[in-house]
PDB file of N, CA and C in Angstrom:
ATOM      1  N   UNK A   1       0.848  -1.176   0.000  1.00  0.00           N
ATOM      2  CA  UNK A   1       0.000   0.000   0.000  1.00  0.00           C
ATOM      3  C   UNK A   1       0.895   1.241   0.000  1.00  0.00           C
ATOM      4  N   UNK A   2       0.650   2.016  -0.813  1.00  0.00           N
ATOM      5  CA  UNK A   2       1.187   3.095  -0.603  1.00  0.00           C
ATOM      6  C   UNK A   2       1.196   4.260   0.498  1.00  0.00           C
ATOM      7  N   UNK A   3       1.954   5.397   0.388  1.00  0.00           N
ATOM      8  CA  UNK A   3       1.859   6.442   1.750  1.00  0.00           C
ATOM      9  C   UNK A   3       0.264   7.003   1.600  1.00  0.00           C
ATOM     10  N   UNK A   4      -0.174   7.743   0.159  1.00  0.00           N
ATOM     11  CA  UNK A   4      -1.324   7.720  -0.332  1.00  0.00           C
ATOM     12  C   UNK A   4      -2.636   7.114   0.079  1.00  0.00           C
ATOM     13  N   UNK A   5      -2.291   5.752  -0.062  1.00  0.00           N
ATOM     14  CA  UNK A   5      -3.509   5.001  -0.128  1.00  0.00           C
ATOM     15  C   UNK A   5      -3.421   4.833   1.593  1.00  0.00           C
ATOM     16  N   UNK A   6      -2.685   4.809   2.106  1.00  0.00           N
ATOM     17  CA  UNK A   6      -2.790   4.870   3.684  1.00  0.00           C
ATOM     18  C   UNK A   6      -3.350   5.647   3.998  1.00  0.00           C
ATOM     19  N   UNK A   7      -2.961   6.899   3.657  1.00  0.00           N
ATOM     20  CA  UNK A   7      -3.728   8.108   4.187  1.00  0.00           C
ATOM     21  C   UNK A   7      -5.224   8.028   3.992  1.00  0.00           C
ATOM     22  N   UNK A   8      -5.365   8.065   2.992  1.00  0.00           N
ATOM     23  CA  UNK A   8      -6.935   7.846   2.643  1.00  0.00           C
ATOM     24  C   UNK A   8      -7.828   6.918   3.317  1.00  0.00           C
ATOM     25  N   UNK A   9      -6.795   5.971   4.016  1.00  0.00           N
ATOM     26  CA  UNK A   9      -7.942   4.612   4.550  1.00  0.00           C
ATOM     27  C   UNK A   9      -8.108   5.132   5.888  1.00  0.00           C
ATOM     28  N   UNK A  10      -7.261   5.904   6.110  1.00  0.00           N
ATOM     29  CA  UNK A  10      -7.457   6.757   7.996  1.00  0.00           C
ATOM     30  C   UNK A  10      -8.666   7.105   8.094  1.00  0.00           C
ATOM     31  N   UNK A  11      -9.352   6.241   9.231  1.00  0.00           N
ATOM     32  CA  UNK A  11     -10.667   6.421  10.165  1.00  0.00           C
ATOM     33  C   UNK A  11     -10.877   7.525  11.011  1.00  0.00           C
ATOM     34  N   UNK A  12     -11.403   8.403  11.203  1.00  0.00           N
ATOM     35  CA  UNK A  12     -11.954   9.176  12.284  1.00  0.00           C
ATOM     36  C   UNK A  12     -13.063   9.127  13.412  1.00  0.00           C
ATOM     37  N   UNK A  13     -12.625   9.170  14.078  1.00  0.00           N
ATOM     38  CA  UNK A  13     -13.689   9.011  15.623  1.00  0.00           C
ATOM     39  C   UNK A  13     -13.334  10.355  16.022  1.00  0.00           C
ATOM     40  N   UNK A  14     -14.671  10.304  17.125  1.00  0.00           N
ATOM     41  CA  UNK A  14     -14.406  11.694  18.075  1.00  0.00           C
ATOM     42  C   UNK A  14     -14.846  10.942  19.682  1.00  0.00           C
ATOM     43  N   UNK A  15     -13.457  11.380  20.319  1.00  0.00           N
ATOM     44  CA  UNK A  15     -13.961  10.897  21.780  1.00  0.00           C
ATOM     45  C   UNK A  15     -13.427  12.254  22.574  1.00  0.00           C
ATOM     46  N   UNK A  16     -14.204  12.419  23.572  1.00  0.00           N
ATOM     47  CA  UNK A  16     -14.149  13.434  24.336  1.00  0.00           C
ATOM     48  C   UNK A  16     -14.241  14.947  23.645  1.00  0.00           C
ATOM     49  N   UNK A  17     -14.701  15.244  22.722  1.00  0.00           N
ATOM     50  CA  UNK A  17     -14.715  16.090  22.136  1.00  0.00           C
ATOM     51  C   UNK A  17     -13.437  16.152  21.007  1.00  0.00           C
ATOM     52  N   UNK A  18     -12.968  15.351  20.792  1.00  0.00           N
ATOM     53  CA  UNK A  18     -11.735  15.457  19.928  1.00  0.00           C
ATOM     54  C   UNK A  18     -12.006  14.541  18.998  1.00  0.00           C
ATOM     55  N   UNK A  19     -11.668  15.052  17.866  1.00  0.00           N
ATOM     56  CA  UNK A  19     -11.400  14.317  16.200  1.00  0.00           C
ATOM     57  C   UNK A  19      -9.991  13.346  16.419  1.00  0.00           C
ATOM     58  N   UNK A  20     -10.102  12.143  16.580  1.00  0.00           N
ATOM     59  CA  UNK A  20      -8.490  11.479  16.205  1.00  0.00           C
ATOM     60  C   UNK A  20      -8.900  10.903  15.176  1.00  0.00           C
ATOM     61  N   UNK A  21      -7.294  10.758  14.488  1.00  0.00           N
ATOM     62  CA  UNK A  21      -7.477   9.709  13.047  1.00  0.00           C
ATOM     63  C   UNK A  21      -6.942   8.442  14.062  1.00  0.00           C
ATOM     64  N   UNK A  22      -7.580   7.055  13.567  1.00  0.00           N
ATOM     65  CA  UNK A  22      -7.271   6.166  13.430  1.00  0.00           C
ATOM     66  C   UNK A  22      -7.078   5.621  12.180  1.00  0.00           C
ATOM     67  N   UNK A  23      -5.641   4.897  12.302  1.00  0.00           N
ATOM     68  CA  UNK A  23      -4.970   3.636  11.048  1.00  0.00           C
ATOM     69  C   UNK A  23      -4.537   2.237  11.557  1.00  0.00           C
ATOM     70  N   UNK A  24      -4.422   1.695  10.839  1.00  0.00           N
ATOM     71  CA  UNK A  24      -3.924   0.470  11.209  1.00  0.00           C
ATOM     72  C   UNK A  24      -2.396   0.650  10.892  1.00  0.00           C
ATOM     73  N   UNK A  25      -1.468  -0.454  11.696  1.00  0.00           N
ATOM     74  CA  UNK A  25       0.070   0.390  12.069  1.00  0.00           C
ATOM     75  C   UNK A  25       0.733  -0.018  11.054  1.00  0.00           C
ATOM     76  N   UNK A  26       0.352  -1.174  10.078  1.00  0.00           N
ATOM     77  CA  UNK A  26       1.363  -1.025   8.977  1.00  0.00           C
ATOM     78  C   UNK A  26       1.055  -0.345   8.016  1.00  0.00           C
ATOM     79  N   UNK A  27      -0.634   0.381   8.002  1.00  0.00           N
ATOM     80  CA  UNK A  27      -0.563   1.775   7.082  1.00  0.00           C
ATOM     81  C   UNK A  27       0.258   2.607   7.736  1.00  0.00           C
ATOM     82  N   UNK A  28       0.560   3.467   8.864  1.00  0.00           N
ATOM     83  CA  UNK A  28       1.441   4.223   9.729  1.00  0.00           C
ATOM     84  C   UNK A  28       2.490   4.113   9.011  1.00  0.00           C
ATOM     85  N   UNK A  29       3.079   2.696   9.066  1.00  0.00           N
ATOM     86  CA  UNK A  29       4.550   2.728   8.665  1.00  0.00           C
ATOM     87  C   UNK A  29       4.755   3.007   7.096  1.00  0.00           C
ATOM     88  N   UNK A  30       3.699   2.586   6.401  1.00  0.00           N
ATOM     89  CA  UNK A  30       3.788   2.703   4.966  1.00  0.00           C
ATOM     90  C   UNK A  30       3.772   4.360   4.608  1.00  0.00           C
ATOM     91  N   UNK A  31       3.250   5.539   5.429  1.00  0.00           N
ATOM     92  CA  UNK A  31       3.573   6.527   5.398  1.00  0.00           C
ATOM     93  C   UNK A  31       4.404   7.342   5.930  1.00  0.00           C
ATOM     94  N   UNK A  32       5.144   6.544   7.053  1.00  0.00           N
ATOM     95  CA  UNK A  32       6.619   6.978   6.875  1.00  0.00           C
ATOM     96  C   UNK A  32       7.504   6.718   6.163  1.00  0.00           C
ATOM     97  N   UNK A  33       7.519   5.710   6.100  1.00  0.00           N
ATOM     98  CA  UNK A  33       8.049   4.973   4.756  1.00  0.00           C
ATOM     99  C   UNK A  33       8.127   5.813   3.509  1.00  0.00           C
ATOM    100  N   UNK A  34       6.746   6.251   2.923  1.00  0.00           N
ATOM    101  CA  UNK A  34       6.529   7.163   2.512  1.00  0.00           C
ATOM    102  C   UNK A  34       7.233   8.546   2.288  1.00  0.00           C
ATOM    103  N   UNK A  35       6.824   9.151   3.600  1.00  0.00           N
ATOM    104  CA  UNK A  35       7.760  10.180   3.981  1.00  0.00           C
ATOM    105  C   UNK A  35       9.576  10.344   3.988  1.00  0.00           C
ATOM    106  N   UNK A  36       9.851   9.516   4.743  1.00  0.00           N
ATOM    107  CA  UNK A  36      10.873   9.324   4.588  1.00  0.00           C
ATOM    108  C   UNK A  36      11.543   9.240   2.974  1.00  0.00           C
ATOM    109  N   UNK A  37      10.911   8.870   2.200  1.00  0.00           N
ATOM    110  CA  UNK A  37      11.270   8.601   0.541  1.00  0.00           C
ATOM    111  C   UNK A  37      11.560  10.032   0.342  1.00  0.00           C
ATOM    112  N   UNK A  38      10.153  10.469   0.391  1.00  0.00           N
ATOM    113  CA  UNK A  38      10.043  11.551  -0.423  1.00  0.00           C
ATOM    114  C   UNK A  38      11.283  13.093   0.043  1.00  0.00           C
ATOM    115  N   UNK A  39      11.690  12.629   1.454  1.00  0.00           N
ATOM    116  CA  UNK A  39      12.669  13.407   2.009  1.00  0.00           C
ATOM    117  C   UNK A  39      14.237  12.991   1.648  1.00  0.00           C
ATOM    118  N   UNK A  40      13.977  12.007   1.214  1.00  0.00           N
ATOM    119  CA  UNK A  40      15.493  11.416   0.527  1.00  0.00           C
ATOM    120  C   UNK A  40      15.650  11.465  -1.066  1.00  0.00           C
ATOM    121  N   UNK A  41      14.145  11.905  -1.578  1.00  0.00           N
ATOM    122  CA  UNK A  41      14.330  12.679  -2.884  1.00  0.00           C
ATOM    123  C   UNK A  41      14.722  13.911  -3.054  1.00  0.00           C
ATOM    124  N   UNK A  42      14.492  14.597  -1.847  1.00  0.00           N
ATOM    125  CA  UNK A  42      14.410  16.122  -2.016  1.00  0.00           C
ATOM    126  C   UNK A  42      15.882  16.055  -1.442  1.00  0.00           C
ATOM    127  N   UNK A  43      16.322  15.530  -0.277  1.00  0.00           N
ATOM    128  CA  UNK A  43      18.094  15.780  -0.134  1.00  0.00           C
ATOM    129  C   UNK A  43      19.017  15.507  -1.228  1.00  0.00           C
ATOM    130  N   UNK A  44      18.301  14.548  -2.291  1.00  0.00           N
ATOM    131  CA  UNK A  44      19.195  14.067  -3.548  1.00  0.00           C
ATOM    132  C   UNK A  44      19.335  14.957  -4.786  1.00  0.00           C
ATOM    133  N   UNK A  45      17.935  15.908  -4.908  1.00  0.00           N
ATOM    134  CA  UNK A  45      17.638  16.768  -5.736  1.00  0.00           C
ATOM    135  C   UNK A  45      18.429  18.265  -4.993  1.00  0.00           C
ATOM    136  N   UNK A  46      18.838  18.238  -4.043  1.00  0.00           N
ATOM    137  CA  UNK A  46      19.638  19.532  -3.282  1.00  0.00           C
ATOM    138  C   UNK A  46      20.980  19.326  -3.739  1.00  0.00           C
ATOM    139  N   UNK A  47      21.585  18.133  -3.226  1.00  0.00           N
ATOM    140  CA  UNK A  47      23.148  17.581  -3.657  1.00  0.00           C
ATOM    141  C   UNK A  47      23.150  17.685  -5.188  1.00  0.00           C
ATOM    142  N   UNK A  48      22.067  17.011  -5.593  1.00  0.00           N
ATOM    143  CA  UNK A  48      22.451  17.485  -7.832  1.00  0.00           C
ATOM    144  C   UNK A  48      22.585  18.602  -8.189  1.00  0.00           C
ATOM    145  N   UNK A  49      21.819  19.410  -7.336  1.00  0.00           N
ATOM    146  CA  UNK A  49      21.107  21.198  -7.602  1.00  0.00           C
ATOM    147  C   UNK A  49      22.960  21.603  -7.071  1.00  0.00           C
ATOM    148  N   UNK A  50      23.379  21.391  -6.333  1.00  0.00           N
ATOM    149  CA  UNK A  50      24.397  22.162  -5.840  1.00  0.00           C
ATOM    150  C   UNK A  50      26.105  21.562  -6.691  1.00  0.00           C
ATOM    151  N   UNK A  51      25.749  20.267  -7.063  1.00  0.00           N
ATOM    152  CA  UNK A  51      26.847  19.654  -7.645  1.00  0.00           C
ATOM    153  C   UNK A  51      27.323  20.341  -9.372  1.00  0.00           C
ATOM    154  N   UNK A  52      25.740  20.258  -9.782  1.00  0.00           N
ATOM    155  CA  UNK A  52      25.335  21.671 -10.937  1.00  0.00           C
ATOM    156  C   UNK A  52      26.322  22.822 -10.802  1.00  0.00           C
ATOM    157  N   UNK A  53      25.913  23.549  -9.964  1.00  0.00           N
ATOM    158  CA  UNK A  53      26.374  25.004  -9.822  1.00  0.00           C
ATOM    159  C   UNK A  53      27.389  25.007  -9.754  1.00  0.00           C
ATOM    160  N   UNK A  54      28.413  23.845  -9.367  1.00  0.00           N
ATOM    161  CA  UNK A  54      29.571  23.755  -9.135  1.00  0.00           C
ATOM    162  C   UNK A  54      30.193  23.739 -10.456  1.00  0.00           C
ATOM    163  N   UNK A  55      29.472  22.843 -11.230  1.00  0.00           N
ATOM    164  CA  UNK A  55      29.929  22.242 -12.471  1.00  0.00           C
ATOM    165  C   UNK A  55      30.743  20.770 -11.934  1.00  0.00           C
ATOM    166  N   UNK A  56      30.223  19.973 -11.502  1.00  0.00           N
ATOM    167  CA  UNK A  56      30.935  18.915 -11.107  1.00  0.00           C
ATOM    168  C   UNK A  56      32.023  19.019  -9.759  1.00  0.00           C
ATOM    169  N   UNK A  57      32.302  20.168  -9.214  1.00  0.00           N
ATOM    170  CA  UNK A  57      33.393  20.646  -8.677  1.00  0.00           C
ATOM    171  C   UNK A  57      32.739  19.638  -7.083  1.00  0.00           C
ATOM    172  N   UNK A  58      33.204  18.806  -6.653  1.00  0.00           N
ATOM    173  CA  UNK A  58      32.457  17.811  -5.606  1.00  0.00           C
ATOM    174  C   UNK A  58      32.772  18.817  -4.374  1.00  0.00           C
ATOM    175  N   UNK A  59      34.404  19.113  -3.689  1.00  0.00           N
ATOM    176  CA  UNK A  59      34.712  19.978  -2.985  1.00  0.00           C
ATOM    177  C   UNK A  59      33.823  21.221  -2.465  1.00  0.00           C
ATOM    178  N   UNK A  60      33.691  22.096  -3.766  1.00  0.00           N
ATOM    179  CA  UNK A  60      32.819  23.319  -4.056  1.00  0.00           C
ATOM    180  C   UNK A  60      31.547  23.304  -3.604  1.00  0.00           C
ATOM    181  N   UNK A  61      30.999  21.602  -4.332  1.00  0.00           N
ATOM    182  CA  UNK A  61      29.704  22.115  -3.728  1.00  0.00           C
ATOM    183  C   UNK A  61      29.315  21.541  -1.881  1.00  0.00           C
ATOM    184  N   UNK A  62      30.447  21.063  -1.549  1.00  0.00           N
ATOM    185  CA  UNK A  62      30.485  20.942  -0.043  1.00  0.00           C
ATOM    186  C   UNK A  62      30.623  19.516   0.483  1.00  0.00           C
ATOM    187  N   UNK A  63      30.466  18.719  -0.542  1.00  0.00           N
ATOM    188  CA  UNK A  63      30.555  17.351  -0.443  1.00  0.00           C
ATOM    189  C   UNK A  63      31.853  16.686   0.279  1.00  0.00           C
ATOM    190  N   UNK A  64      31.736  15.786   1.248  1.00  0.00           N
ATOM    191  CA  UNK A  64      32.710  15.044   2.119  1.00  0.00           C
ATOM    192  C   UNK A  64      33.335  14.682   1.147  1.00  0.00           C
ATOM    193  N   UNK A  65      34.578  14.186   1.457  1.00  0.00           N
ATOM    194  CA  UNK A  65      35.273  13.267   0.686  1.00  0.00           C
ATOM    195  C   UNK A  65      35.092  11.237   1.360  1.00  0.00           C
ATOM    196  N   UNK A  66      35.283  10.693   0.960  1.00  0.00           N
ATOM    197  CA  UNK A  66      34.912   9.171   1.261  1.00  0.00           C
ATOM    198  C   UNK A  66      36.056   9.216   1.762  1.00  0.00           C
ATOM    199  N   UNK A  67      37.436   9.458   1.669  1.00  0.00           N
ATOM    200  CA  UNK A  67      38.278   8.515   3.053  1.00  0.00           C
ATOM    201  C   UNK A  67      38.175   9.618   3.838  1.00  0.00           C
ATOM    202  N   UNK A  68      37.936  10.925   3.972  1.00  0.00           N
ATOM    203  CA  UNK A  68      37.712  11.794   5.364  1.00  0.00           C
ATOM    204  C   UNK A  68      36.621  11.069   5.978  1.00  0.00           C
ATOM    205  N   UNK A  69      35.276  10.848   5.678  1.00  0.00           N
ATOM    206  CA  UNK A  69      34.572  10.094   6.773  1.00  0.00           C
ATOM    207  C   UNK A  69      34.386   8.837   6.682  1.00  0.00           C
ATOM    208  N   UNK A  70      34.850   7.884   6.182  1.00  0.00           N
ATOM    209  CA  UNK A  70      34.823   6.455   6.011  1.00  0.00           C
ATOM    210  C   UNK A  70      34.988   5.935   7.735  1.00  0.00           C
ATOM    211  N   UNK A  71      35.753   6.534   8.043  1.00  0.00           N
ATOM    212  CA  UNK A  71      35.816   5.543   9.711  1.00  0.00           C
ATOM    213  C   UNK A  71      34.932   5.810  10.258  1.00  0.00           C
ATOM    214  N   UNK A  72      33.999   7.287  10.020  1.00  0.00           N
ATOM    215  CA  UNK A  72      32.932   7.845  11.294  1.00  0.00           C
ATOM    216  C   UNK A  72      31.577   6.314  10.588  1.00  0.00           C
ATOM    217  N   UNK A  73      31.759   6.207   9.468  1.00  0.00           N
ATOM    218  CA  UNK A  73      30.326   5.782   8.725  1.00  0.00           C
ATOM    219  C   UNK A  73      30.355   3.968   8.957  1.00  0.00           C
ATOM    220  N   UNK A  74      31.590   3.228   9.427  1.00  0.00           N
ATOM    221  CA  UNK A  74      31.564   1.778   9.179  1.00  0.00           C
ATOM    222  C   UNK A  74      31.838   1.322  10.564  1.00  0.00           C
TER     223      UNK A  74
END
């Protein structure tokens, strides 16, 4: 199921005077899941956008180098 189609299947009740959505938790996760994507498109589309301007220049546009952080990452 998608983040989409999760959303859409969200139930509403009102208890105590309050609107909650209810989902079931592996729709939940399918819209973080979701989310999470769509936030790792937009950090990927920032790094291209800036690698651009550089003209390839990796340094320039701010990018680590792989053996400067290789020990922090393994």
């Amino acid at each position: 199921m998608s983040g989409l189609q999760a959303l859409q299947s969200t139930q509403f009740v009102t208890v105590d005077g309050r609107r909650l959505a209810v989902m079931d938790a592996g729709d939940w996760e399918a819209v973080v899941e979701w989310l999470e994507s769509l936030e790792d498109a937009s950090i990927a589309a920032a790094a291209r956008s800036a690698l651009a301007a550089t003209h390839g220049d990796r340094a320039r546009a701010g990018w680590a180098r792989w053996d400067d952080v290789r020990a922090d990452l393994l």
